[in-house]
N, C-alpha and C. Protein backbone atom coordinates (compact mmCIF):
# COMPACT_ATOMS: atom_id res chain seq x y z
N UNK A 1 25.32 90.46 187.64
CA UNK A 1 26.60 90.69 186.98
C UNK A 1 27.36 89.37 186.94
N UNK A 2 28.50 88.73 185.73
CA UNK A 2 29.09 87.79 185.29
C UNK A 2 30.07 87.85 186.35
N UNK A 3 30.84 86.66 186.81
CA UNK A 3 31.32 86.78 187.50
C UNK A 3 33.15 87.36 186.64
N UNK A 4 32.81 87.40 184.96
CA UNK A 4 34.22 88.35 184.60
C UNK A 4 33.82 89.79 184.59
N UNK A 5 32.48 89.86 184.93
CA UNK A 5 32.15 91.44 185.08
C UNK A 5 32.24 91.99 186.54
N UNK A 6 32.18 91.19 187.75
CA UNK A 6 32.98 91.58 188.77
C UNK A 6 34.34 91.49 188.59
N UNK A 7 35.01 90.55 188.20
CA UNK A 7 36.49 90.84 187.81
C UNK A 7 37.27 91.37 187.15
N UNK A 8 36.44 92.41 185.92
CA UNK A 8 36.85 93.23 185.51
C UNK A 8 36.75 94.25 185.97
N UNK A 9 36.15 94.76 186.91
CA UNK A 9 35.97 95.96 187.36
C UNK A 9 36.96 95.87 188.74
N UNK A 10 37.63 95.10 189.08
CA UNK A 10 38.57 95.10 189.87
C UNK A 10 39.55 94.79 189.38
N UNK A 11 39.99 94.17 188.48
CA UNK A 11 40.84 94.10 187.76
C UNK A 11 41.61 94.86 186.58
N UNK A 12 42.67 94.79 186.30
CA UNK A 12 43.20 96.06 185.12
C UNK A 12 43.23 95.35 184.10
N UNK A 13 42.11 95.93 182.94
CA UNK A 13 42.79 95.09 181.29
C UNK A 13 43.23 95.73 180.98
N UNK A 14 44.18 95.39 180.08
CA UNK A 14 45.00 95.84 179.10
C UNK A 14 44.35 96.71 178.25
N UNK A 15 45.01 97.76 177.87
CA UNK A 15 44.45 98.77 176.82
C UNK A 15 44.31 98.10 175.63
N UNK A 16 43.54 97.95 174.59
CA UNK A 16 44.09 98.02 173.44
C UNK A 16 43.21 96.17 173.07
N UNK A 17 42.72 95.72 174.48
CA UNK A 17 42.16 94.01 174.39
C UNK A 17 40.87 94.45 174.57
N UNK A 18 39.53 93.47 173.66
CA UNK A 18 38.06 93.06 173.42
C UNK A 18 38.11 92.07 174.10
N UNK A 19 38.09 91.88 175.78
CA UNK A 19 37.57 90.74 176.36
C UNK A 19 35.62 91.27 176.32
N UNK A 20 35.05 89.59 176.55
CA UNK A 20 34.03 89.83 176.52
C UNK A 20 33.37 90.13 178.00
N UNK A 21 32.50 90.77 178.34
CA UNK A 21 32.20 91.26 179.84
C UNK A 21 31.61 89.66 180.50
N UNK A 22 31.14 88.48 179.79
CA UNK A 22 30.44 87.43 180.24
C UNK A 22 31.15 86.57 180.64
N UNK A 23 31.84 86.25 179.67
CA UNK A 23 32.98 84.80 179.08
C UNK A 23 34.06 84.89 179.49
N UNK A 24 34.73 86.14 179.29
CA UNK A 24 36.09 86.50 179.23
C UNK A 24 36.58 86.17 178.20
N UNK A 25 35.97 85.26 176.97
CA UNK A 25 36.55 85.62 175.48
C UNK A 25 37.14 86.66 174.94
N UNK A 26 38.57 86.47 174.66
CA UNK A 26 39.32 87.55 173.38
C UNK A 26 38.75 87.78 172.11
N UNK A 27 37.91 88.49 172.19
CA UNK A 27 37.19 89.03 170.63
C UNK A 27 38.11 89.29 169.27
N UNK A 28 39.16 89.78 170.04
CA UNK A 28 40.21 90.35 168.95
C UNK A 28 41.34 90.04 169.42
N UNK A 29 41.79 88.67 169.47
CA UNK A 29 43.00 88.34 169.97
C UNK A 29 44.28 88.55 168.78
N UNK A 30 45.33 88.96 169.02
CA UNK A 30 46.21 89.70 168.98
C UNK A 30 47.76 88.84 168.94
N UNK A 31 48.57 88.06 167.98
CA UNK A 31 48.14 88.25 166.77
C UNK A 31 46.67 87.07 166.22
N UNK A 32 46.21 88.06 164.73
CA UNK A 32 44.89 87.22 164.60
C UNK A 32 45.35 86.20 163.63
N UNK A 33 44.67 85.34 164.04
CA UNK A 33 44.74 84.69 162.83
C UNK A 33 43.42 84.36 162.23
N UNK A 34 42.99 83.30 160.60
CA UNK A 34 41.87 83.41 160.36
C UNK A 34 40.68 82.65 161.00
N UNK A 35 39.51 83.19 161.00
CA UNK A 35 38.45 82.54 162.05
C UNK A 35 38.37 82.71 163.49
N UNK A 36 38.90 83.84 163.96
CA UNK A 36 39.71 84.39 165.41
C UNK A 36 38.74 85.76 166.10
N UNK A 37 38.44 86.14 164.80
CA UNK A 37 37.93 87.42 165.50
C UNK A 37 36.19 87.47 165.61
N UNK A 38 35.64 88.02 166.52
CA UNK A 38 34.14 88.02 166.50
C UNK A 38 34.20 89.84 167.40
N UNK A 39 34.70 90.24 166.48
CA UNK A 39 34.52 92.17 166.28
C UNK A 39 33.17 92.22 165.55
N UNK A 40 32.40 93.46 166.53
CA UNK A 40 30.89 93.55 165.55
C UNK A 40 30.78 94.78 165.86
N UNK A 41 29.57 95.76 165.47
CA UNK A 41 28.93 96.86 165.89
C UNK A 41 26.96 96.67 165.83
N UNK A 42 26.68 96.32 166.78
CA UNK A 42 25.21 96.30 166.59
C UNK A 42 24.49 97.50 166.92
N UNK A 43 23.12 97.42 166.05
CA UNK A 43 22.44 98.87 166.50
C UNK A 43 22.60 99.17 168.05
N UNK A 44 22.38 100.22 168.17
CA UNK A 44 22.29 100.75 169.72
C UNK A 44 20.77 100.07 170.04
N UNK A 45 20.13 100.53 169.79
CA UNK A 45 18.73 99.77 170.01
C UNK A 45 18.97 98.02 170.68
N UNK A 46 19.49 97.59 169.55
CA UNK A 46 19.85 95.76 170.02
C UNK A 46 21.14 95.71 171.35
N UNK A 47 22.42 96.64 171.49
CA UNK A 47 23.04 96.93 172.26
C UNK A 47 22.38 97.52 173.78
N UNK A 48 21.70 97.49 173.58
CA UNK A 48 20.92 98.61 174.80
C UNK A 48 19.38 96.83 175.53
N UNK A 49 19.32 96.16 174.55
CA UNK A 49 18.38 95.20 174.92
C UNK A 49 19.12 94.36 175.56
N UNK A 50 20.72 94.21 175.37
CA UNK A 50 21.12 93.03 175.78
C UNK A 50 21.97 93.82 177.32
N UNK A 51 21.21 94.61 177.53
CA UNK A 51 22.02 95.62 178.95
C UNK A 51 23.35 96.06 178.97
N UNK A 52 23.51 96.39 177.57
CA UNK A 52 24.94 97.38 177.81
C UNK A 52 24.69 98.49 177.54
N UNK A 53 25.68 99.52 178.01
CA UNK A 53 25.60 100.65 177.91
C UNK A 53 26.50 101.32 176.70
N UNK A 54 25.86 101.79 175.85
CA UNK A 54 27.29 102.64 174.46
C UNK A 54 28.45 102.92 174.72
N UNK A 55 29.02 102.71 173.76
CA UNK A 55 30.15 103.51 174.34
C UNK A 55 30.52 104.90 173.82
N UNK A 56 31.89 105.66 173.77
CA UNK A 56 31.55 106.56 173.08
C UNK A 56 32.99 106.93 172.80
N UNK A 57 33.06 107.59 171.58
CA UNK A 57 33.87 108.17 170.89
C UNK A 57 35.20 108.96 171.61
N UNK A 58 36.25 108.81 171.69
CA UNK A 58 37.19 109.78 172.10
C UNK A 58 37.57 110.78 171.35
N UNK A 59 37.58 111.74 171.34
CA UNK A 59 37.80 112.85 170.80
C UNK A 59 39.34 112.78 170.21
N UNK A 60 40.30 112.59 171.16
CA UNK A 60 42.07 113.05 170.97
C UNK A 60 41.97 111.91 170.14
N UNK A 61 41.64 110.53 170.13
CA UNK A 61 41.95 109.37 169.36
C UNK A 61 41.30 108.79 168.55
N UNK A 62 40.29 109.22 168.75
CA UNK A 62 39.12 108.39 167.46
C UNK A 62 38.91 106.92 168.13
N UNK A 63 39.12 106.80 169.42
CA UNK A 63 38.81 105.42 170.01
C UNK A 63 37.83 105.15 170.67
N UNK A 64 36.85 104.19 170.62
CA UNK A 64 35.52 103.74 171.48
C UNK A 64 35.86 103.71 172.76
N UNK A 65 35.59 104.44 173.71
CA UNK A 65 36.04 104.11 175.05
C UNK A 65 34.16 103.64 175.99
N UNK A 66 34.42 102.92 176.88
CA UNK A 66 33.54 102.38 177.42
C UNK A 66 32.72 101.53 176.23
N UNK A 67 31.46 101.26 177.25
CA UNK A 67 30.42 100.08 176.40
C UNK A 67 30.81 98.42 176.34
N UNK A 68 31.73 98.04 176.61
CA UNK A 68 32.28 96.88 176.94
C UNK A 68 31.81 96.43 175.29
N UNK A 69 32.58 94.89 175.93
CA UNK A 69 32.60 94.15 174.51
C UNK A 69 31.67 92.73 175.11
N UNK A 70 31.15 92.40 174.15
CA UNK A 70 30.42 91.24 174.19
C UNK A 70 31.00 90.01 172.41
N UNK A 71 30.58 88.56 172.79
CA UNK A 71 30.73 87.69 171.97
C UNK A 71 29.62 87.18 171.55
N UNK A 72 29.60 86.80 170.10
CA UNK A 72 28.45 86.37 170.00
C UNK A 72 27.45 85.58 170.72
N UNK A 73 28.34 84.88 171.17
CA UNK A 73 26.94 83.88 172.10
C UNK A 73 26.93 84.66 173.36
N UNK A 74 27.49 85.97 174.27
CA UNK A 74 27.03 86.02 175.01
C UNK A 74 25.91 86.81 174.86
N UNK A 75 25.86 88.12 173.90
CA UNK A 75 24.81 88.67 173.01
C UNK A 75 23.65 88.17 173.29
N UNK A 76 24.18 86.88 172.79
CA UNK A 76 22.53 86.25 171.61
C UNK A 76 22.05 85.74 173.24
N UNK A 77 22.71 85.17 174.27
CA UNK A 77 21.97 84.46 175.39
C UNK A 77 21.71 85.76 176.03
N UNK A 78 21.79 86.72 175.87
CA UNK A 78 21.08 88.05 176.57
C UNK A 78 20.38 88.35 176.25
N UNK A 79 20.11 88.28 174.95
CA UNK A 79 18.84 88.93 173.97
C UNK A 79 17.58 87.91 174.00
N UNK A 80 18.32 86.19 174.43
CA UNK A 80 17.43 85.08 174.51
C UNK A 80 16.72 84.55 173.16
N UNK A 81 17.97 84.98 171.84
CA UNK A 81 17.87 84.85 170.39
C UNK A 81 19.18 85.36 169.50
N UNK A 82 19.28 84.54 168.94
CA UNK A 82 19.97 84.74 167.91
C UNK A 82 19.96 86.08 166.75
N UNK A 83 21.01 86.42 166.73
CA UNK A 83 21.22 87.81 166.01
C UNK A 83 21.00 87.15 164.46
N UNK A 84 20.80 88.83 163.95
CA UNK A 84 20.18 88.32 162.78
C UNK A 84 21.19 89.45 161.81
N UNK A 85 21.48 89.79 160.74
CA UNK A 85 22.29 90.50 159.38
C UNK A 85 21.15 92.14 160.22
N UNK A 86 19.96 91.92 160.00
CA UNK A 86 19.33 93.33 160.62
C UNK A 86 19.79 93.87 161.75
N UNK A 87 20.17 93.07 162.37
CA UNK A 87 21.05 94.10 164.06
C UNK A 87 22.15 94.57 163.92
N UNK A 88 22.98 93.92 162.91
CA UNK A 88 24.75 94.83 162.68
C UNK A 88 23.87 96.35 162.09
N UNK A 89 24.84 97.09 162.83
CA UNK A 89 25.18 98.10 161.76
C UNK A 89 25.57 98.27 160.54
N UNK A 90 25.73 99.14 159.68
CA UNK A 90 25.93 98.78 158.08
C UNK A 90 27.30 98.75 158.07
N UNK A 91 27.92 99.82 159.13
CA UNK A 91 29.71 99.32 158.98
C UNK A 91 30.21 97.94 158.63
N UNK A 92 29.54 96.95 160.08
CA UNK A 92 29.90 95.71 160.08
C UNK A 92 29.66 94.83 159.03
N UNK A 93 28.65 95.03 158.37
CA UNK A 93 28.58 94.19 157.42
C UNK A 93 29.30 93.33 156.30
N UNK A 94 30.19 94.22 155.86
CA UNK A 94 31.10 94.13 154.74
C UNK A 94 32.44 93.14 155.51
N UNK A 95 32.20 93.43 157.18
CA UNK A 95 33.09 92.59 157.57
C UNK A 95 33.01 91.56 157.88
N UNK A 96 31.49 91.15 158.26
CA UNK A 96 31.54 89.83 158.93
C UNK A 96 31.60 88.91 157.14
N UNK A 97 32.43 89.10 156.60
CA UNK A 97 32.24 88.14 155.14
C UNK A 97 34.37 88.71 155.05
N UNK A 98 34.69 89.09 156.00
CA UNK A 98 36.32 88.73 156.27
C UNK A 98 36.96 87.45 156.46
N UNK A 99 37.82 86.45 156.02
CA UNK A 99 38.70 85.19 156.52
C UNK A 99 38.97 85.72 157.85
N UNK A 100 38.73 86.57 158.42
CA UNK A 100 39.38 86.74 159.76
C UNK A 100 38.20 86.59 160.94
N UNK A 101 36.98 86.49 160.81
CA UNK A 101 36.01 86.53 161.44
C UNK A 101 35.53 84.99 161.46
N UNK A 102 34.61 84.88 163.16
CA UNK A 102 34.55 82.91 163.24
C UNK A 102 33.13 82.97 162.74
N UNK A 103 33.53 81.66 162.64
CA UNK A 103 32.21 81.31 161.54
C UNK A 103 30.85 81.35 162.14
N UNK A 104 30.77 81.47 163.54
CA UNK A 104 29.51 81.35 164.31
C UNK A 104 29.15 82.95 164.18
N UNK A 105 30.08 84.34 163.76
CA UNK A 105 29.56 85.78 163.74
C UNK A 105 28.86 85.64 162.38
N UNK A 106 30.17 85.17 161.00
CA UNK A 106 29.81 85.08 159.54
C UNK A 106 28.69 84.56 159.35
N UNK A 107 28.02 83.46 160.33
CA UNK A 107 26.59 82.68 159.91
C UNK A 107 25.41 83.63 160.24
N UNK A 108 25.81 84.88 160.60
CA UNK A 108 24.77 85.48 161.11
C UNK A 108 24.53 86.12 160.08
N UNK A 109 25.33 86.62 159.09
CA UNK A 109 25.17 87.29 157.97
C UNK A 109 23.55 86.61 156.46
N UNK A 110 23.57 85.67 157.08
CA UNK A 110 22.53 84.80 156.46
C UNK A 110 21.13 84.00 157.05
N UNK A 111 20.76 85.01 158.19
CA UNK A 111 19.97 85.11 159.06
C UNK A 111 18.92 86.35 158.94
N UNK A 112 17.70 86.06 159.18
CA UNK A 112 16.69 87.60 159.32
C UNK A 112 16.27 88.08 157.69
N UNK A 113 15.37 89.10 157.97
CA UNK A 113 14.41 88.96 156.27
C UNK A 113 15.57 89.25 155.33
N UNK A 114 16.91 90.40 155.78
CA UNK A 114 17.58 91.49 154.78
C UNK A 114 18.85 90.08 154.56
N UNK A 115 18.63 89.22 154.83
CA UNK A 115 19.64 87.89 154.77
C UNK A 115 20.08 87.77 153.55
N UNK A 116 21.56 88.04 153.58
CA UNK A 116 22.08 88.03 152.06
C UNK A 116 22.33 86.54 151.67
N UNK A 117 22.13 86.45 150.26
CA UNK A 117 22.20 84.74 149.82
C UNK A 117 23.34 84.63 149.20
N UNK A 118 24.69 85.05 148.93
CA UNK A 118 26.10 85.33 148.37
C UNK A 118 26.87 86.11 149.41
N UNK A 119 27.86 85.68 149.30
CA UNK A 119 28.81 86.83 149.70
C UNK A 119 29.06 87.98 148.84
N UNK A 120 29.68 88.97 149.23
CA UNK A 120 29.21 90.15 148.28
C UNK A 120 30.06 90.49 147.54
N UNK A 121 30.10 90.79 146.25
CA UNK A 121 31.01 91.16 145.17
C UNK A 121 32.33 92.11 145.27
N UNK A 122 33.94 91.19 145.35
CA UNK A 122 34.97 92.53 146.22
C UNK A 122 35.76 92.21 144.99
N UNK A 123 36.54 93.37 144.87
CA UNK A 123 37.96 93.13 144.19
C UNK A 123 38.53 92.01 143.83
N UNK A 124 39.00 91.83 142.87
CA UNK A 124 39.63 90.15 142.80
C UNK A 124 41.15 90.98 143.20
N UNK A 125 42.13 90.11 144.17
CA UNK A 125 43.41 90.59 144.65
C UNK A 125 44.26 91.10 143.78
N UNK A 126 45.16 91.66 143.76
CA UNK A 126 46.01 91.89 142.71
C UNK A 126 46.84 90.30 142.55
N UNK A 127 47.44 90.18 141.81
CA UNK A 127 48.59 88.97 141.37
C UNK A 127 49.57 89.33 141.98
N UNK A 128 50.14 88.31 143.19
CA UNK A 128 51.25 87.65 143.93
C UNK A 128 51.08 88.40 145.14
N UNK A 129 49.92 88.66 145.72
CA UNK A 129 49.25 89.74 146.80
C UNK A 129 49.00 88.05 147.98
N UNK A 130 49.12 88.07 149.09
CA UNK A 130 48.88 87.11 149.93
C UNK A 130 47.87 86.53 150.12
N UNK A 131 47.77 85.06 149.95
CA UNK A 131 46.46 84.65 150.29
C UNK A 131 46.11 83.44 151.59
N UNK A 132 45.13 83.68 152.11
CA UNK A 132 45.29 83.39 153.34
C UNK A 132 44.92 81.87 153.26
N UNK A 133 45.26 81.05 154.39
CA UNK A 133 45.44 79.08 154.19
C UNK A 133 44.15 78.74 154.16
């Protein structure tokens, strides 16, 4: 066990924070700004290789409770490889190609056989809608 995975388990996080169980990286630090976040969902299969346990659904809230959070590199040094576009789930996908996601999750999107060669075709914004720096 990491030594933030003994300290989290004695310690109180905050509701509502993605520290990572290895690093202690803020996954989803709060406020975000762009290139900040490394939020993912990988198969259970690839989640389960790198020794975590699922988490699971809350009923009253619709919130993931348990399963901890991991960062990309602590992932990939558990798995002893680099993630590939085939290990997200299909949720994630559409996200890791967000301004809000760091570029070391987004590069993964162009990794492994199903490796997309574009980013993928979205809405053009409406006119005078915010655009990010």
């Amino acid at each position: 066990m990491s030594k933030f995975g003994r300290l989290k388990k004695s310690a109180r996080i905050a509701p509502g924070t993605a520290i990572c169980c290895d690093c202690g990286m803020d996954t989803m630090p709060c406020p975000s700004k762009p290139r900040t976040l490394e939020q993912f969902i990988v198969k259970d299969e690839v989640w389960s290789a790198a020794g975590m346990t699922p988490g699971k659904i809350d009923a009253r809230n619709h919130e993931l409770v348990g399963g901890g959070f991991l960062c990309v590199g602590c992932i990939e040094v558990r798995l002893g490889r680099r993630l590939t576009i085939d290990d997200f789930k299909e949720i994630t996908v559409p996200l890791l190609f967000e301004p809000w996601c760091t570029e070391r999750l987004r590069s993964r999107a162009f990794t492994g056989p199903k490796r997309r060669k574009t980013q993928p075709d979205w809405p053009s914004r409406p006119s005078g809608s915010p655009s990010l720096p």
